[in-house]
N, C-alpha and C. Protein backbone atom coordinates (compact mmCIF):
# COMPACT_ATOMS: atom_id res chain seq x y z
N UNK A 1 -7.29 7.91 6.50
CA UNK A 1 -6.16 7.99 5.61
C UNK A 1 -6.53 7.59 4.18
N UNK A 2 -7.88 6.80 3.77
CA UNK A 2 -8.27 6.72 2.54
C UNK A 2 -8.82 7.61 1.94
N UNK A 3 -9.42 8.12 2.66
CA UNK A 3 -10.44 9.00 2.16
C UNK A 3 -10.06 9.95 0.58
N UNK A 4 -8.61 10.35 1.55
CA UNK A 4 -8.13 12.00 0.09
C UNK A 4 -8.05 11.12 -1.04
N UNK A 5 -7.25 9.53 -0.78
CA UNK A 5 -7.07 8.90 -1.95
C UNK A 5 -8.16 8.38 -3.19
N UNK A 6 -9.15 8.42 -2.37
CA UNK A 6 -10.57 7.85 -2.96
C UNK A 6 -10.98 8.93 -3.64
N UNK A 7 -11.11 10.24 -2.97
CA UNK A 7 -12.08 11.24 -3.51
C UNK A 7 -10.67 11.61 -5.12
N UNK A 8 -9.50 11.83 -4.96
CA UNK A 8 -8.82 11.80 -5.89
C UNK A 8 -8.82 10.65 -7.14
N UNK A 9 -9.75 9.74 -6.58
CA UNK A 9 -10.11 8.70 -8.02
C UNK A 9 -8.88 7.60 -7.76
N UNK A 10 -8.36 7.81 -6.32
CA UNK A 10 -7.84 6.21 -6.50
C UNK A 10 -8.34 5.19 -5.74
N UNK A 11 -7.96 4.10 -5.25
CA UNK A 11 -8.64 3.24 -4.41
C UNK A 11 -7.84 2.91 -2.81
N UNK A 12 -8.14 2.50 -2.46
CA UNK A 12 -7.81 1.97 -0.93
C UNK A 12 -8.53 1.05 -0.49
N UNK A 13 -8.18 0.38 0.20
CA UNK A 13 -8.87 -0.49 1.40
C UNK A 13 -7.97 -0.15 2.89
N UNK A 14 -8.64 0.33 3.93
CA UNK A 14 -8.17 0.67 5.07
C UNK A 14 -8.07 -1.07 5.62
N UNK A 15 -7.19 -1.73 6.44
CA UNK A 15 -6.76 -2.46 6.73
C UNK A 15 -6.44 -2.51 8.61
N UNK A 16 -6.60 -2.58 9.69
CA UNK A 16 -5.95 -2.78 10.67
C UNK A 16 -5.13 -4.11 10.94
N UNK A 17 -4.33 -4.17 11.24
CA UNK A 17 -3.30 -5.23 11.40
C UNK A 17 -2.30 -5.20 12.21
N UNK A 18 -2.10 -6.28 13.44
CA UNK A 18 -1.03 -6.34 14.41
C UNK A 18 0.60 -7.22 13.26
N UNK A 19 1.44 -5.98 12.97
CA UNK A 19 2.02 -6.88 12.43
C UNK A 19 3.00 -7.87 13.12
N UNK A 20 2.72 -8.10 14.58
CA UNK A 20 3.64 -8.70 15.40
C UNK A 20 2.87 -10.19 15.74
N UNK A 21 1.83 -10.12 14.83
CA UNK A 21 0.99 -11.55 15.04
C UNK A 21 0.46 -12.32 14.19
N UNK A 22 1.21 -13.13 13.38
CA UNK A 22 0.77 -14.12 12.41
C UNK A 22 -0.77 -14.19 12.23
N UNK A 23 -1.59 -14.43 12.87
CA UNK A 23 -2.62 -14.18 12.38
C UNK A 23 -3.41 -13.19 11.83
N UNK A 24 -3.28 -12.33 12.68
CA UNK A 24 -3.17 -10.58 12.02
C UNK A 24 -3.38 -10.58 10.93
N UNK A 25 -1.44 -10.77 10.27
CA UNK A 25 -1.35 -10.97 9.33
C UNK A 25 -2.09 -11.54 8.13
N UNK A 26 -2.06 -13.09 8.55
CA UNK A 26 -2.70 -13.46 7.16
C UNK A 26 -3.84 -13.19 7.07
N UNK A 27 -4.23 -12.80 7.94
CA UNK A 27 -5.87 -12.42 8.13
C UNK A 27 -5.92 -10.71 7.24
N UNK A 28 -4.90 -9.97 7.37
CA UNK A 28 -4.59 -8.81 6.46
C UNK A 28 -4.60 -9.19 4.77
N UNK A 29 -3.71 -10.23 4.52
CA UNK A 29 -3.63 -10.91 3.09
C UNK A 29 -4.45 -11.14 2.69
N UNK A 30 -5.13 -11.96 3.52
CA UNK A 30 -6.92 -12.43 2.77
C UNK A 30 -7.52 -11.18 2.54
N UNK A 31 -7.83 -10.20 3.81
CA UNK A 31 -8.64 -9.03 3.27
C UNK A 31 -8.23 -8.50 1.83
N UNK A 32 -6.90 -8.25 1.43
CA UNK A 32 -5.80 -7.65 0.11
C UNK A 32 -6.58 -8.39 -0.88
N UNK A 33 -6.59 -9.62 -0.95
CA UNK A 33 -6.58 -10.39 -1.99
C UNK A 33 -7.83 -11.04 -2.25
N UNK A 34 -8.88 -10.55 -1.09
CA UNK A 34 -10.27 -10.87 -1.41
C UNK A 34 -11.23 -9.32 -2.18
N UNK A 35 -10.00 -8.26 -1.66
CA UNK A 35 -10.92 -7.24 -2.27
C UNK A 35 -10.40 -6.61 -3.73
N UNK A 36 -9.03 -7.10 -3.85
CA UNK A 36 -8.74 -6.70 -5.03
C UNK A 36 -8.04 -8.07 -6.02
N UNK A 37 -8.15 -9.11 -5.34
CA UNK A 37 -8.18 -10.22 -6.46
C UNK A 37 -6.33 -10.65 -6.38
N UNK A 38 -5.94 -10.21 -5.85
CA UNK A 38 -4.15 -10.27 -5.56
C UNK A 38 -3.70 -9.58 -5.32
N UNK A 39 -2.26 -9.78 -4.97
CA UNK A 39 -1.26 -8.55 -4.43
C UNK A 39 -0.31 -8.49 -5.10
N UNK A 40 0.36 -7.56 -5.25
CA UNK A 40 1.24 -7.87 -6.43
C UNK A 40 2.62 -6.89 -5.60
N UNK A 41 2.43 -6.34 -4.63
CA UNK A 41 3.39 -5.36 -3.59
C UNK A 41 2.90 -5.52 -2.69
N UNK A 42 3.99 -5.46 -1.78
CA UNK A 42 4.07 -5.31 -0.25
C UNK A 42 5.09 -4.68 0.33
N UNK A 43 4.70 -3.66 0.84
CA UNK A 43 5.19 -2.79 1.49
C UNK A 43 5.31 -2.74 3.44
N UNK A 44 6.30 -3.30 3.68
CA UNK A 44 6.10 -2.88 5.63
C UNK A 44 6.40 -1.55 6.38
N UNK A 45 5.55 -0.49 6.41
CA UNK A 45 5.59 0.61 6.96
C UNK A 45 5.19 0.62 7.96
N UNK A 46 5.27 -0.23 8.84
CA UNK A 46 5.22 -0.46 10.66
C UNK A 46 6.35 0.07 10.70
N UNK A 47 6.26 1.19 11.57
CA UNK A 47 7.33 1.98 12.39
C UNK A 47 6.96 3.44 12.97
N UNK A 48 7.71 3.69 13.64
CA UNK A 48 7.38 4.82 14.48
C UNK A 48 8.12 5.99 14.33
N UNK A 49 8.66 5.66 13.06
CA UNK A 49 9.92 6.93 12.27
C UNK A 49 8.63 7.69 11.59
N UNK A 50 8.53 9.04 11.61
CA UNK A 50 8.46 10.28 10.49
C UNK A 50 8.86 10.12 9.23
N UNK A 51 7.82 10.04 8.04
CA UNK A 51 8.64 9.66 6.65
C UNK A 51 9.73 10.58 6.36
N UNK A 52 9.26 12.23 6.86
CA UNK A 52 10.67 12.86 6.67
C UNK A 52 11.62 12.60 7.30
N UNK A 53 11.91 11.59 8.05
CA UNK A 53 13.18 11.32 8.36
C UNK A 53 14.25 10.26 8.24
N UNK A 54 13.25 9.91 7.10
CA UNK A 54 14.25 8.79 5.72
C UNK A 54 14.34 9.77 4.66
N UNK A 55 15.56 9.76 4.50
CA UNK A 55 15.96 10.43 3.33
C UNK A 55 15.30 9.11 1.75
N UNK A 56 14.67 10.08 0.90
CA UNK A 56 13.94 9.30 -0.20
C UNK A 56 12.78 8.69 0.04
N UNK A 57 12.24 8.64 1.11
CA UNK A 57 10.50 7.87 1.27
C UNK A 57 9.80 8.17 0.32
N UNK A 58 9.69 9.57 0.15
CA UNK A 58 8.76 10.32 -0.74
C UNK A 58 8.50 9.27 -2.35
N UNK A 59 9.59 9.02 -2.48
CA UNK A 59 10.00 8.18 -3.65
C UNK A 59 9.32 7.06 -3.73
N UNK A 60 9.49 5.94 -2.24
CA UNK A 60 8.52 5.22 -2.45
C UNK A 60 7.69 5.17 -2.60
N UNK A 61 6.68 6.39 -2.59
CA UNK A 61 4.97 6.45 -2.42
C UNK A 61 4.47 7.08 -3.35
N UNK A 62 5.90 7.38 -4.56
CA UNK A 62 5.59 7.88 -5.91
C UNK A 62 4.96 7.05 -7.24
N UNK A 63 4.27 7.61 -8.47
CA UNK A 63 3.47 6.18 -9.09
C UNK A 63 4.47 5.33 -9.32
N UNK A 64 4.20 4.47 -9.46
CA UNK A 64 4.60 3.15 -9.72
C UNK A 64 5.97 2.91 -10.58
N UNK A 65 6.84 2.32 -10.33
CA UNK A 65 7.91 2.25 -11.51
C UNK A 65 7.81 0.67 -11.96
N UNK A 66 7.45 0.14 -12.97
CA UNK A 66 6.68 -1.19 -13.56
C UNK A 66 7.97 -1.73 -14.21
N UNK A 67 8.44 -3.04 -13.64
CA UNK A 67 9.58 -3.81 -14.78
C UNK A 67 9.07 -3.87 -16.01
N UNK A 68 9.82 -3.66 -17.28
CA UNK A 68 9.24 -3.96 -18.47
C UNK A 68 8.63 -5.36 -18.85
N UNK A 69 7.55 -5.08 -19.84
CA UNK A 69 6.72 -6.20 -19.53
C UNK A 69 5.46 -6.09 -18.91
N UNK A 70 5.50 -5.33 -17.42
CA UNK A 70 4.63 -5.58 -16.43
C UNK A 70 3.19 -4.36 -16.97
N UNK A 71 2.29 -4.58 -16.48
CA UNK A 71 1.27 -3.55 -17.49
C UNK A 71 1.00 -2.20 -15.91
N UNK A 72 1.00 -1.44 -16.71
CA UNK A 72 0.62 -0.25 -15.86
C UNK A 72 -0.88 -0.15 -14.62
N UNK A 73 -0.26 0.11 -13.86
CA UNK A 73 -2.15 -0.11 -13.41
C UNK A 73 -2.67 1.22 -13.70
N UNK A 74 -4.12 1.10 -13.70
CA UNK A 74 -5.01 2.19 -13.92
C UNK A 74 -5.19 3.11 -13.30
N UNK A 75 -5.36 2.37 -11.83
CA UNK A 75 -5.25 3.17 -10.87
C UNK A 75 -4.17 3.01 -9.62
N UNK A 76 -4.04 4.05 -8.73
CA UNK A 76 -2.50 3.82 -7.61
C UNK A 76 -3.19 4.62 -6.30
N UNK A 77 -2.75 3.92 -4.87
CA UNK A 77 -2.58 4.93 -4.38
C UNK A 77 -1.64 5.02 -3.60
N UNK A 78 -1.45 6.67 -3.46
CA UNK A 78 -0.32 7.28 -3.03
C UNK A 78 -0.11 7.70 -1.77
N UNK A 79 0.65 7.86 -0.94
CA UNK A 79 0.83 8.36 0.52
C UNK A 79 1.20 9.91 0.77
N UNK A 80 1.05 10.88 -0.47
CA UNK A 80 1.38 12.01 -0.39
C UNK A 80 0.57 13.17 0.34
């Protein structure tokens, strides 16, 4: 699932994670924040729904919408 994003010039880190197990978890965070220095979003897309079958997903996985103030990132990646 990284791959298209990478060769398109963005970044990823592939991640496995039980999100039903605290350790998992923070053990996911550390990987986040050891390879890119912090997190600044979090997103929980554990589920077994089809994005087409939320009306607006698409939206979430669109670039970035930044509070003013906040600086643009350089790079994004996207779930499209």
């Amino acid at each position: 699932m990284c791959r298209p994003q990478i060769r398109r010039g963005g970044i990823a880190l592939p991640v496995v994670c039980d999100v039903k197990a605290p350790d998992s978890l923070a053990q996911c965070v550390a990987a986040v924040v050891d390879h890119f220095g912090g997190l600044n979003i979090l997103a929980n897309t554990a589920r077994e729904v089809p994005l087409a079958a939320i009306r607006g997903a698409r939206a979430c996985f669109a670039p970035p919408r930044l509070a003013p103030g906040r600086q643009q990132p350089s790079k994004f990646v996207s779930n499209q």
